[in-house]
Protein backbone atom coordinates (compact mmCIF):
# COMPACT_ATOMS: atom_id res chain seq x y z
CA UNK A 1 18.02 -14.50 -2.38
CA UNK A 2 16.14 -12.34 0.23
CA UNK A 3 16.87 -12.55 3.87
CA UNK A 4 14.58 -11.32 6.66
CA UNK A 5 15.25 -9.63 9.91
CA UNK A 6 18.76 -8.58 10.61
CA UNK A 7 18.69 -7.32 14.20
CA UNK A 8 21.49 -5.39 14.71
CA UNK A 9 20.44 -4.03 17.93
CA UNK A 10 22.50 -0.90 19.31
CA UNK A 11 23.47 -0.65 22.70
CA UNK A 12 20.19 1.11 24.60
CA UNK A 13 21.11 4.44 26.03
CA UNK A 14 19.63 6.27 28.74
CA UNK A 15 18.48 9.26 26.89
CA UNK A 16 14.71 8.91 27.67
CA UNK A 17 15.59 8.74 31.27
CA UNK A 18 17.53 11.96 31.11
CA UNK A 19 15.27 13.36 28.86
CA UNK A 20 12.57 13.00 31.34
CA UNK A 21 14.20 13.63 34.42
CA UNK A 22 15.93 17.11 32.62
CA UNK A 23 12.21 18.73 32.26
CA UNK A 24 10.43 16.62 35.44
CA UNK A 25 12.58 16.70 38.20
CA UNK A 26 11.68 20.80 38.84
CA UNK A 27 8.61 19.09 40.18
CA UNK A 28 9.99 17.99 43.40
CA UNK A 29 11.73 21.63 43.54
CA UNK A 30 9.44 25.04 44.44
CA UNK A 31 8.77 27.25 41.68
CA UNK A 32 6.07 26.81 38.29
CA UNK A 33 4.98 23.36 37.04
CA UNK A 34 7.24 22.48 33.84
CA UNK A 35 5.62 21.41 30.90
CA UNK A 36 5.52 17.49 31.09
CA UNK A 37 4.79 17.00 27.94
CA UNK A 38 7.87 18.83 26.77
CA UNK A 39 10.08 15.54 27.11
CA UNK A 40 8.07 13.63 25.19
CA UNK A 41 7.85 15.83 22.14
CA UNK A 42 11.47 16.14 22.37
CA UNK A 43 12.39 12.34 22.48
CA UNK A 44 9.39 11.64 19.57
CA UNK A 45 11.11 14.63 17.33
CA UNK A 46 14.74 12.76 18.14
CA UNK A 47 13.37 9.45 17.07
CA UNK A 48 11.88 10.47 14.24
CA UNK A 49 15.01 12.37 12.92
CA UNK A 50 17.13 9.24 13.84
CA UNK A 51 14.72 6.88 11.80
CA UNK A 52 14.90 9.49 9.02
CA UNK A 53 18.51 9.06 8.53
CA UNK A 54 18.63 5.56 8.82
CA UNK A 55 16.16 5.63 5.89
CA UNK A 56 18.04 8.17 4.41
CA UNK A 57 21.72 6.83 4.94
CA UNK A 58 21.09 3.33 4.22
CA UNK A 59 18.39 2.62 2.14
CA UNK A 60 19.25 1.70 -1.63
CA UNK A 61 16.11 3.44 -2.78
CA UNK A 62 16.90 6.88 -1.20
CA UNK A 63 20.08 7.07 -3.96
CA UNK A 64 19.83 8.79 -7.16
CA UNK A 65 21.47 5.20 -8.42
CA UNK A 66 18.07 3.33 -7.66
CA UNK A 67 16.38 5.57 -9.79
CA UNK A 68 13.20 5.53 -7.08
CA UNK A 69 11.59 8.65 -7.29
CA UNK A 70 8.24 7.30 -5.73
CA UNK A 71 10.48 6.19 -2.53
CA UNK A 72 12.19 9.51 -2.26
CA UNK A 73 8.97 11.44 -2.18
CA UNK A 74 7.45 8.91 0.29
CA UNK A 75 10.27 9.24 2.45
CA UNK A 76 10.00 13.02 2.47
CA UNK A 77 6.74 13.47 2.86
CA UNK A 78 6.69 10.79 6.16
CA UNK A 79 8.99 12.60 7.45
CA UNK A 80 7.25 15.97 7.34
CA UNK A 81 4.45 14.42 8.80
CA UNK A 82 5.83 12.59 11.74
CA UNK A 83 8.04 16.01 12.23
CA UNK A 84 4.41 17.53 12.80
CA UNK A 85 3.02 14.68 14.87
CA UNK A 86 6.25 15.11 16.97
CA UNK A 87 4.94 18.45 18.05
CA UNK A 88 1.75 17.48 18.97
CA UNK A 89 2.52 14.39 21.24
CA UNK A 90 2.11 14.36 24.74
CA UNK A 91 2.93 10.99 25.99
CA UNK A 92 4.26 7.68 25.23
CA UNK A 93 1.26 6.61 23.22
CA UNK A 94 1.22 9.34 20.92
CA UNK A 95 5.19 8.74 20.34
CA UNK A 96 4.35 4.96 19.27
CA UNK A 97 1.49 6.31 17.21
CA UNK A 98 4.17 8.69 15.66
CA UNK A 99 6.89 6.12 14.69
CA UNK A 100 4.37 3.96 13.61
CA UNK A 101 2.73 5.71 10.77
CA UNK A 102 6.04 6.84 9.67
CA UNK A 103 6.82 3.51 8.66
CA UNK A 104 3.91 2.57 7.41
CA UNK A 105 3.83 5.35 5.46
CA UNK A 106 6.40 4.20 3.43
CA UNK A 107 4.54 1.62 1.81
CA UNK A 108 6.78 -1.31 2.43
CA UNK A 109 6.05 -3.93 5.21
CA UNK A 110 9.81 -4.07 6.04
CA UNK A 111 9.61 -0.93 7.13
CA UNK A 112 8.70 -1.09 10.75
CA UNK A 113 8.90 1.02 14.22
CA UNK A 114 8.33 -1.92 16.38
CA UNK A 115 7.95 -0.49 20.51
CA UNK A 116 9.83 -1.92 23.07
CA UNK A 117 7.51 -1.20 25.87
CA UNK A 118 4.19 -2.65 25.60
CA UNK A 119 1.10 -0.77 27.01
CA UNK A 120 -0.29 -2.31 30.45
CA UNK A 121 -3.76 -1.88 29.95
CA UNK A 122 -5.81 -0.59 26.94
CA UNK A 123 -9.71 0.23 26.44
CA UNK A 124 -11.66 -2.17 24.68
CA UNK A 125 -15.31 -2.24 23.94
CA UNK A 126 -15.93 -5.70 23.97
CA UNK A 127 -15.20 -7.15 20.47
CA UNK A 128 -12.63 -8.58 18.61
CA UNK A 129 -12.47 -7.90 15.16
CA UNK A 130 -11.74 -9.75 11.47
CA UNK A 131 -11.43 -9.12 8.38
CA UNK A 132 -12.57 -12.19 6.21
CA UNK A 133 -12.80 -11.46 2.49
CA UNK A 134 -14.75 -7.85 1.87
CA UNK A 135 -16.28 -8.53 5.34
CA UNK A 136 -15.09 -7.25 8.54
CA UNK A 137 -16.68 -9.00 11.43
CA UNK A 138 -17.11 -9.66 14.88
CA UNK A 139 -14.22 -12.54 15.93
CA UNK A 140 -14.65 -12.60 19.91
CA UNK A 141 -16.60 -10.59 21.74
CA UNK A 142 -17.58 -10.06 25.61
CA UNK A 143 -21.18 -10.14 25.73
CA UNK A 144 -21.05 -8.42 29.69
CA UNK A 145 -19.40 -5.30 27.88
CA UNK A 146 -21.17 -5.42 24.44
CA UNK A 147 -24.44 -5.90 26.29
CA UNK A 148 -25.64 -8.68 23.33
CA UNK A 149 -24.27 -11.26 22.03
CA UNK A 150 -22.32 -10.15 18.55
CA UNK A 151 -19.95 -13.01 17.71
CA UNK A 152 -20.11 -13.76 13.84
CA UNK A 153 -21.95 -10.51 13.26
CA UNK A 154 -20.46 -7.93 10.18
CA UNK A 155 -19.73 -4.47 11.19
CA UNK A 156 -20.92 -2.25 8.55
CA UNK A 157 -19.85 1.52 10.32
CA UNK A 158 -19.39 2.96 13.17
CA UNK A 159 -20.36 6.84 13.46
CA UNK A 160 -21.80 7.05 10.49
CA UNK A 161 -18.08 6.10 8.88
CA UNK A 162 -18.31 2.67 6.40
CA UNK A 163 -15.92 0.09 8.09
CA UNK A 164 -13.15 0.25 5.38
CA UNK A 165 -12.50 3.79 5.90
CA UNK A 166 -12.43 3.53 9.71
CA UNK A 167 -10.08 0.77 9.01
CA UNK A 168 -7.65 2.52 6.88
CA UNK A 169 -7.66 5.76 9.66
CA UNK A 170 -7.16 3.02 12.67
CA UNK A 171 -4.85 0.09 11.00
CA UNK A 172 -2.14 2.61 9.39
CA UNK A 173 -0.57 3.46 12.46
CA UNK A 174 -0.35 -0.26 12.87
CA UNK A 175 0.04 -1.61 9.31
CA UNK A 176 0.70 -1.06 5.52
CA UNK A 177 -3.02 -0.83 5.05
CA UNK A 178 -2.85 -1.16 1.24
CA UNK A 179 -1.70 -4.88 1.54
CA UNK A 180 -5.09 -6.83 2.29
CA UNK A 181 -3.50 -9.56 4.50
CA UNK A 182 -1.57 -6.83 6.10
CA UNK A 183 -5.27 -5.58 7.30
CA UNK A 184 -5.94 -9.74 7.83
CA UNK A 185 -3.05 -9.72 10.39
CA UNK A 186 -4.03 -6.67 12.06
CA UNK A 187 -7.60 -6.73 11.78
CA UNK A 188 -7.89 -7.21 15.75
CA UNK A 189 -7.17 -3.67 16.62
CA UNK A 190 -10.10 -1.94 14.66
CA UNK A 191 -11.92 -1.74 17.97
CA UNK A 192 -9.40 -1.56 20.53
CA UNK A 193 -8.40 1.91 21.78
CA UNK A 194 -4.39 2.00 22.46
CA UNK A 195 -4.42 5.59 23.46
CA UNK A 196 -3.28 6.74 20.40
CA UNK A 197 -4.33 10.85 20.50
CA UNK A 198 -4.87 11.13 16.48
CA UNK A 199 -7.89 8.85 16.11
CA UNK A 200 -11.43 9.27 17.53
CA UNK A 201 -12.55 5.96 19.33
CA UNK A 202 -16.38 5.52 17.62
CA UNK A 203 -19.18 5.85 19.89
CA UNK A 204 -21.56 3.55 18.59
CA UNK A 205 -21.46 0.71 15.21
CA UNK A 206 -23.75 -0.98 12.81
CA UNK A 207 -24.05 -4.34 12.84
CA UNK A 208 -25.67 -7.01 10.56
CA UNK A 209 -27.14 -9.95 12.17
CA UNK A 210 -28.81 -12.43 10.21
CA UNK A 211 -30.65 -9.46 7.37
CA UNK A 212 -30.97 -6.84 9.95
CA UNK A 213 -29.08 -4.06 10.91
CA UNK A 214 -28.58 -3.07 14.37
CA UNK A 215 -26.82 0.08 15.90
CA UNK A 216 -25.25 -0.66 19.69
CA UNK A 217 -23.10 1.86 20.99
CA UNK A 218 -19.29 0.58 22.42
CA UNK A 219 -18.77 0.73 26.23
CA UNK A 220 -15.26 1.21 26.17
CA UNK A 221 -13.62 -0.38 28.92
CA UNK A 222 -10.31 -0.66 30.27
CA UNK A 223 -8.17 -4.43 30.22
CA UNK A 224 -4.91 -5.97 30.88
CA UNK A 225 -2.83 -6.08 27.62
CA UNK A 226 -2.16 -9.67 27.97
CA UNK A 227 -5.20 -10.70 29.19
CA UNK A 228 -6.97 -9.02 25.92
CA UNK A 229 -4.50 -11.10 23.76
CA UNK A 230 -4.25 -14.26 25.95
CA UNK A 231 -7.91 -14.15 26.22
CA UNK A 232 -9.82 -12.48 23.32
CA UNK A 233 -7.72 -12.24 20.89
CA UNK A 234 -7.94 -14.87 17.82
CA UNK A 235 -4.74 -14.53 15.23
CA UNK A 236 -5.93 -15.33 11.76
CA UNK A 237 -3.26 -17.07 10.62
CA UNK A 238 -1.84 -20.58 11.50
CA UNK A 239 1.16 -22.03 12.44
CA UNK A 240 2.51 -25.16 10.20
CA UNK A 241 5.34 -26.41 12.37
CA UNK A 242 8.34 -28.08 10.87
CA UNK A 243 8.42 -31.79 9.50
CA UNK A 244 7.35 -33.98 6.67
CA UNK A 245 4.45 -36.75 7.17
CA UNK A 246 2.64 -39.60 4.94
CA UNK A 247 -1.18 -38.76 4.21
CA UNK A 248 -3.44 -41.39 2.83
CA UNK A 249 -1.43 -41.51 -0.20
CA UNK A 250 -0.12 -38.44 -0.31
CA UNK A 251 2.57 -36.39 1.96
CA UNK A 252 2.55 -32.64 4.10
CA UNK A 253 5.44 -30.89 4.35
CA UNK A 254 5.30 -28.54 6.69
CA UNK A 255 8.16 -25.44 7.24
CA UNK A 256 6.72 -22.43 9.51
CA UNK A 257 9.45 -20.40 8.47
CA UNK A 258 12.26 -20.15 5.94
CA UNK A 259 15.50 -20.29 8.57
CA UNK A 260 17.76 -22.92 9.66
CA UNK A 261 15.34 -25.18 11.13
CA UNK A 262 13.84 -26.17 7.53
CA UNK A 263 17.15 -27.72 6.53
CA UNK A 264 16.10 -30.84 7.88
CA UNK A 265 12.87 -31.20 7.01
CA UNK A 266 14.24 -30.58 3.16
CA UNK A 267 16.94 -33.14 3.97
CA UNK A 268 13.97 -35.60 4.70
CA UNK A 269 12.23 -34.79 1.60
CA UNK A 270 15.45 -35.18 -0.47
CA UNK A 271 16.05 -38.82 1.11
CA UNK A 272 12.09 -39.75 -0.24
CA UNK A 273 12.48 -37.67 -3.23
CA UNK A 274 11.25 -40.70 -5.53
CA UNK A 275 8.38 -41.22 -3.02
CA UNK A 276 7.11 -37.81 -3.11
CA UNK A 277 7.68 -37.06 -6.75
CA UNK A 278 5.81 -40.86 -7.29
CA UNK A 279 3.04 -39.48 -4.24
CA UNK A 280 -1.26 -38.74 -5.20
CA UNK A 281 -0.04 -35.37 -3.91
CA UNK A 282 2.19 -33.10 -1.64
CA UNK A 283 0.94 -30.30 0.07
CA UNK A 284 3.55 -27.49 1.39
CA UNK A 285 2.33 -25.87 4.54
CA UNK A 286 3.71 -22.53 4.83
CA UNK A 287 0.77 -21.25 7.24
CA UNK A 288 2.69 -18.36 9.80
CA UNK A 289 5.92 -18.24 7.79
CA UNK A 290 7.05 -14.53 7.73
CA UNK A 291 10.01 -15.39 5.91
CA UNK A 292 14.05 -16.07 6.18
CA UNK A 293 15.99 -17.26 3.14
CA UNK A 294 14.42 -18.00 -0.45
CA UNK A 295 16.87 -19.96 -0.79
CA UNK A 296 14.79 -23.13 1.38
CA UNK A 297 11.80 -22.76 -0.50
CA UNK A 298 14.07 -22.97 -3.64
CA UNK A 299 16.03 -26.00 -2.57
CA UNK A 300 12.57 -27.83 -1.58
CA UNK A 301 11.40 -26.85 -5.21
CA UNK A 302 14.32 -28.47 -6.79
CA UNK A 303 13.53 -31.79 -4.50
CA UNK A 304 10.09 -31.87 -5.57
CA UNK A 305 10.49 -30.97 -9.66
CA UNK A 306 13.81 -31.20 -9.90
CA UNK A 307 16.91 -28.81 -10.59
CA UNK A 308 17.08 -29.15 -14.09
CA UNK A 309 13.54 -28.20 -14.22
CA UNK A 310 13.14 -25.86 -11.81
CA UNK A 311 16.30 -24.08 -13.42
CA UNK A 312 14.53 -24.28 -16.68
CA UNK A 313 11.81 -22.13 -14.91
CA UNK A 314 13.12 -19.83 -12.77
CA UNK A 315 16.23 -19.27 -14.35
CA UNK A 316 19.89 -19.88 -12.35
CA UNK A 317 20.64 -18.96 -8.89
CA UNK A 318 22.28 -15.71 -7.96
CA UNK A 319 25.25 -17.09 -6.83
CA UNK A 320 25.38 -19.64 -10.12
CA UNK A 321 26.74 -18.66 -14.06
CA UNK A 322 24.56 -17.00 -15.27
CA UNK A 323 22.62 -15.47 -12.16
CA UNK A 324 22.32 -11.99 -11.33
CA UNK A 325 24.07 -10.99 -7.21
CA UNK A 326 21.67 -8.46 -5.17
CA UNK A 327 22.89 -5.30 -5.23
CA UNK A 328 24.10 -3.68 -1.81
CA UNK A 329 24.20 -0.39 -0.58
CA UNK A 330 27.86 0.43 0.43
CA UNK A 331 26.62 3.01 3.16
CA UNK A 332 28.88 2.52 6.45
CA UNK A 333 26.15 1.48 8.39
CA UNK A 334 25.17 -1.68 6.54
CA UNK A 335 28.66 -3.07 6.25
CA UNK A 336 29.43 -2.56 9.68
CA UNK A 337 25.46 -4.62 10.16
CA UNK A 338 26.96 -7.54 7.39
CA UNK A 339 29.93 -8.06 9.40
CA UNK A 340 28.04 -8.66 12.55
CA UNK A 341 25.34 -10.89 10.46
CA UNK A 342 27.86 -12.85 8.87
CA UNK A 343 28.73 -14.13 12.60
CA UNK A 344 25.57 -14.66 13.42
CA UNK A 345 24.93 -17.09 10.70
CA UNK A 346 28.34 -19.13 10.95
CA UNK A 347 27.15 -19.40 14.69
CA UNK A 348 23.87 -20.57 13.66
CA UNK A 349 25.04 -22.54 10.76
CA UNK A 350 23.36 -20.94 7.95
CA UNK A 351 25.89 -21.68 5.80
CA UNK A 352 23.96 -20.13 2.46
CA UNK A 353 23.63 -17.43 4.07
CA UNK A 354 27.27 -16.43 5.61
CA UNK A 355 28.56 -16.89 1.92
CA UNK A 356 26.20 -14.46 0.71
CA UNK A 357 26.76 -12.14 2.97
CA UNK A 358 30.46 -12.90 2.80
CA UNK A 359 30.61 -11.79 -1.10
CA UNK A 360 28.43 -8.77 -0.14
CA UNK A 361 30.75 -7.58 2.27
CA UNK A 362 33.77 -7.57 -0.25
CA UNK A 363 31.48 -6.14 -2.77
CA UNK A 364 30.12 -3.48 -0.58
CA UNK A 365 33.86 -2.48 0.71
CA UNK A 366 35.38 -2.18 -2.47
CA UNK A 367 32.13 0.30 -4.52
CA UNK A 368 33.17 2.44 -1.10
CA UNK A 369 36.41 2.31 -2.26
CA UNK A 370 35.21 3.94 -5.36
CA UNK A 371 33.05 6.44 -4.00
CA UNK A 372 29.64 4.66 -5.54
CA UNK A 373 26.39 4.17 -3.83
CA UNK A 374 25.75 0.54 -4.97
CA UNK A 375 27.27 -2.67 -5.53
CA UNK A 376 26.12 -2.63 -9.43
CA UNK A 377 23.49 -1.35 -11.60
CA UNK A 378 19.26 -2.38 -10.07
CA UNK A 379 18.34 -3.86 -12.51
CA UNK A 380 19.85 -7.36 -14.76
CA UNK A 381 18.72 -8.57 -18.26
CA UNK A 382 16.95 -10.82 -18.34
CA UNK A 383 17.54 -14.82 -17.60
CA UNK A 384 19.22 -16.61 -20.14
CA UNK A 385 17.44 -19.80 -22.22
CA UNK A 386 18.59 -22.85 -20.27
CA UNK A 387 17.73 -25.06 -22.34
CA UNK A 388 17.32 -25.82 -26.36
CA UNK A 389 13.95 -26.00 -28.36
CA UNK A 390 12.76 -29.15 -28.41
CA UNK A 391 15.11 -30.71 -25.49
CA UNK A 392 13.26 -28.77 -22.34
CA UNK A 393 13.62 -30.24 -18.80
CA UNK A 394 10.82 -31.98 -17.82
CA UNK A 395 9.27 -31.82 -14.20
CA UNK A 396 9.44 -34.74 -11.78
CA UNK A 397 6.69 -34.13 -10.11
CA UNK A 398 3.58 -36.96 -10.93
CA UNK A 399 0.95 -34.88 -9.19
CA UNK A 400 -0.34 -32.18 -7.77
CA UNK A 401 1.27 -29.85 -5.22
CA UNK A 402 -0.42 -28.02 -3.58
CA UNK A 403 1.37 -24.60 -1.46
CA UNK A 404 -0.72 -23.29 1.93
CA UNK A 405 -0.82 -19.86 2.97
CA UNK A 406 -2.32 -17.57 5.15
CA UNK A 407 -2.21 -13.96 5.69
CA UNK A 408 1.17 -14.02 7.44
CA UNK A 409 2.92 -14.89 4.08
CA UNK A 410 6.05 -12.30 4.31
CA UNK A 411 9.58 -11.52 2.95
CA UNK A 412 10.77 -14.85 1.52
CA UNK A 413 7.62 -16.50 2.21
CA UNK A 414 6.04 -14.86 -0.83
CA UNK A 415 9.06 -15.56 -3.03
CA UNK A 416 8.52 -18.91 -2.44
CA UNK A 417 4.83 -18.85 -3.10
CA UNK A 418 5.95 -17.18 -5.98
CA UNK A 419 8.48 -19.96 -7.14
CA UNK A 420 5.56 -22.60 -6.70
CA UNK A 421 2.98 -20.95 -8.42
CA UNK A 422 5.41 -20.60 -11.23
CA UNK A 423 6.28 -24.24 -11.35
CA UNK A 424 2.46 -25.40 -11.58
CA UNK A 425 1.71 -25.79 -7.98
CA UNK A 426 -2.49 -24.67 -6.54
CA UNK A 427 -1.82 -22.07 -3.60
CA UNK A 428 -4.82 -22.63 -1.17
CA UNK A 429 -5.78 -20.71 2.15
CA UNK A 430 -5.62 -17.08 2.49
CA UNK A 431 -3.92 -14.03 0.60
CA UNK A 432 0.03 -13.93 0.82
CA UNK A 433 1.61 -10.54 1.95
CA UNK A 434 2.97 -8.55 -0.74
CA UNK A 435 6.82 -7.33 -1.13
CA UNK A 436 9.08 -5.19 -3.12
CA UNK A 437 12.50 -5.81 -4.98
CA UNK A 438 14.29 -4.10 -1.71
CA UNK A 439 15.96 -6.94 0.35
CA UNK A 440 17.87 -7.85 3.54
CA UNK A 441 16.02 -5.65 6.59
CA UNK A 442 18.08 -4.85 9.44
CA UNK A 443 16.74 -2.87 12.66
CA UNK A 444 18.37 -0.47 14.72
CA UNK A 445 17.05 0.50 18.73
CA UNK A 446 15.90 4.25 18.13
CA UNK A 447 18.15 6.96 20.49
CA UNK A 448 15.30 6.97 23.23
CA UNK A 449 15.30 2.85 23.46
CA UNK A 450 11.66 3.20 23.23
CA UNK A 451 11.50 1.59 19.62
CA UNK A 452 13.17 0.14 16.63
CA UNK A 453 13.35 1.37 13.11
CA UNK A 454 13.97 -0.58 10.08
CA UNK A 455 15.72 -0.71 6.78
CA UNK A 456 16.41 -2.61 4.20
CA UNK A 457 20.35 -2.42 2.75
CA UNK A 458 19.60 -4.25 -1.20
CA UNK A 459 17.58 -4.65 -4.12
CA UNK A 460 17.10 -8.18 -6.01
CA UNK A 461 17.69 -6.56 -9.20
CA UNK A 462 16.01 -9.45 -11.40
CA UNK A 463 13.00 -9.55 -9.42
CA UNK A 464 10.25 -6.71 -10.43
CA UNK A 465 9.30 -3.78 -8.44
CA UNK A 466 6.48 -5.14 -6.05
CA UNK A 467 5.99 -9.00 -5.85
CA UNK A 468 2.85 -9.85 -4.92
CA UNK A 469 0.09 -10.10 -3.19
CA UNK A 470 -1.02 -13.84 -4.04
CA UNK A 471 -4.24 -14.76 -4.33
CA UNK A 472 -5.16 -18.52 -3.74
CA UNK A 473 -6.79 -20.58 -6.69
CA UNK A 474 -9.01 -22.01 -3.34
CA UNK A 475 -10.21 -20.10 -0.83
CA UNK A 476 -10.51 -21.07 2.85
CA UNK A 477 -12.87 -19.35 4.48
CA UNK A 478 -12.99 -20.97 8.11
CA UNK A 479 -10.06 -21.11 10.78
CA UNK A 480 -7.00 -21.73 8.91
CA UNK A 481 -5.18 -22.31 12.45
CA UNK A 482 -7.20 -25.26 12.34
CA UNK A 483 -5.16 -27.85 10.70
CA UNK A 484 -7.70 -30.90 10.61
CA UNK A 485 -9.79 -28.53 9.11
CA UNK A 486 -7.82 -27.16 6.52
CA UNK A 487 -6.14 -31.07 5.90
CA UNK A 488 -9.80 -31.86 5.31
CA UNK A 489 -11.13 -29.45 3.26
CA UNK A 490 -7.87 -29.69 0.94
CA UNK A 491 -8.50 -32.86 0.12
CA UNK A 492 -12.35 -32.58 -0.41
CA UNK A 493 -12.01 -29.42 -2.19
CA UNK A 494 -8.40 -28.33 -3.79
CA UNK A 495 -7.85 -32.15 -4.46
CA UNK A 496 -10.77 -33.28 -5.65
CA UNK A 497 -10.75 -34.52 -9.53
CA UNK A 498 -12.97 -31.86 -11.39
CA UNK A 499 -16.00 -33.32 -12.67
């Protein structure tokens, strides 16, 4: 089972104040101008250090245990390099620019420096970018900066530099730009200048409109934060809601994330289990779910194909005979994060989770108590045969189903999509995220209170090494926000008997 976001925020401290009062306040005094940059360097190198050892101290790849070797060397080698940003950095953009690729850099999107002061303005020149299929294109755009109308246009360079390699230097301070719906998600800043100091803004791009190609130069220009996302900016992803609906003769089930609030829809679907099993079709909108607890998509599984089968499939639950626990870290700093999470759910009443968590804890404490790094060995054989030749469990389901994703598809989200896929269903939309077999990501507020750093504290030891990206069997290629559209086009297209 994989859980998403444990905030475990630390109490902020005041150490970029003093910091930055230490080195500025000779200002107001006679005598030489101090180096204002000086503070900044110094909180970006603190930061840095501090995310280091949280990497270092917690992670379950970073122990000889894991066996990770490619982790190891990715953590070393991001740190090195943020150690030499750090010296360069002059202000607060540089610092987010900093903390940003050295999470990135690690390869794993739950690994994240995510800043708690956003920018007041930023320089823009006018478009809006996208990334749809191998295409990047124009999204929005502001004809009065652009000087011509560009909307629907494909960027093919800027300076001379072909748009995928311009993407990979801008989008990895933001992203894990080797995940193509990480890029999706995060498309929108190709052309949007947030100060960072260790890109060059282009001065001019290629366009294609209609079969010609068209060089305009960019007039950068300055705008409100909020006004550029409020107003421009156009998320390529959707967001599915929560609930469970008749259509024609089929049903939608929609769960926007995998947390507390699906438990109801799933107890809907299990009081019309015979109805949905007996439906045309069901289609299960996961559009803008980054995630929560496998353990939803799992339970909505077994209402749709049923236990036995799904069992039959997957193999048993980790907390089940025969299913194989995920495998903590027993560092200090992720029981003392379990303990507080463990609250946190029985408050919330995610009961699945608390338990889990509950039998990590005592796990955790007592491999401490032994002086080992882990809970129990990464990896498990493999499933056991649930169920005799010849006597298989049979699916419930009468029809299709029929899984929608977009780009957003995180964490748990892609388990789920994986679970489906497995169990026969047609994934339509957009490419799912991609993951590894490292689980449960906490965050800690950095020393300066600037940003947060991530971790993650296990590893699903039956699950392989990276677990997706998911490609859809159906494409869609228009505004997948747009949910008459996409209800539409599913059952003209994805649903429609072949011929």
């Amino acid at each position: 089972m994989r859980i998403a976001s444990i905030h475990i925020f630390l109490r902020r401290s005041n150490l970029a104040i003093a910091i930055l009062l230490s080195v500025c306040s000779p200002i107001l005094a006679a005598g030489p101008t101090p180096d204002i940059a000086a503070p900044w360097r110094t909180l970006t190198r603190i930061d840095v250090d501090a995310a280091y050892r949280l990497l270092k101290d917690n992670h379950p790849a970073a122990t000889a245990e894991a066996g990770d070797a490619k982790f190891a060397s990715a953590l070393e080698a991001a740190h090195a390099k943020a150690v030499q940003r750090a010296a360069a950095v002059t202000n607060i953009d540089g610092y987010s620019a900093t903390l940003g690729e050295f999470a990135n850099s690690m390869g794993d999107g739950h690994i994240w420096s995510n800043m708690q002061v956003l920018p007041r303005n930023v320089q823009w020149a006018g478009i809006i970018a996208a990334k749809r299929g191998a295409n990047w294109v124009v999204a929005g755009d502001e004809p009065k900066i652009v000087g011509v109308e560009l909307a629907g246009a494909r960027i093919v360079s800027c300076d001379g530099v072909a748009v995928d390699e311009l993407a990979r230097e801008i989008l990895h301070f933001h992203t894990v730009v080797a995940v193509e719906a990480m890029q999706i998600v995060h498309a929108g800043s190709l052309l949007v200048d947030d100060g960072n100091p260790f890109v060059t803004r282009p001065r001019a791009c290629t366009f294609e409109i209609g079969s010609k190609d068209e060089v305009h130069a960019l007039n950068w220009t300055k705008i409100g934060y909020t006004k550029l996302h409020e107003t421009y900016w156009k998320h390529p992803y959707g967001q599915a809601g929560f609930g469970m609906r008749a259509l024609d003769a089929g049903y939608w089930i929609s769960i926007q994330s995998l947390e507390p609030e699906a438990q109801p829809v799933i107890d809907s679907a299990k009081a019309q289990a015979d109805k949905l099993r007996n439906a045309q079709f069901v289609v299960v909108d996961l559009r803008g779910n980054g995630g929560g607890g496998d353990s939803y998509g799992r339970a909505l599984a077994e209402v749709l194909y049923g236990p036995a089968y799904v069992t039959s499939i997957l193999g048993p639950m980790e907390d089940t005979a025969g299913g194989c626990a995920s495998v903590f870290r027993a560092s200090p700093g992720n029981i003392d994060a379990l303990a507080k999470m463990i609250e946190q759910f029985q408050r919330e009443g995610f009961v699945d989770g608390a338990k889990e968590y509950g039998d990590a804890e005592v796990a955790m404490k007592a491999a401490a108590a032994r002086h080992e790094a882990l809970t129990g060995p990464p990896t498990c054989p493999a499933n056991p045969a649930t169920a005799v030749a010849g006597d298989a469990p049979k699916s419930l389901m009468k029809a299709p189903v029929v899984v929608l994703t977009d780009a957003l598809c995180f964490s748990s989200c892609i388990n789920t999509v994986d679970f489906f896929r497995k169990l026969g269903a047609i994934q339509a939309g957009d490419m799912t995220g991609s993951d590894t077999h490292y689980s449960e990501v906490r965050e800690i507020v950095l020393p300066s209170g600037l940003s947060t750093f991530s971790t993650l504290d296990a590893i699903m030891p039956d699950a392989p090494p990276q677990i997706g990206p998911f490609a859809p069997a159906f494409t869609f290629t228009g505004d997948i926000a747009d949910t008459d559209a996409v209800q539409q086009w599913i059952q003209q297209t994805v649903l429609r008997p072949a011929p």
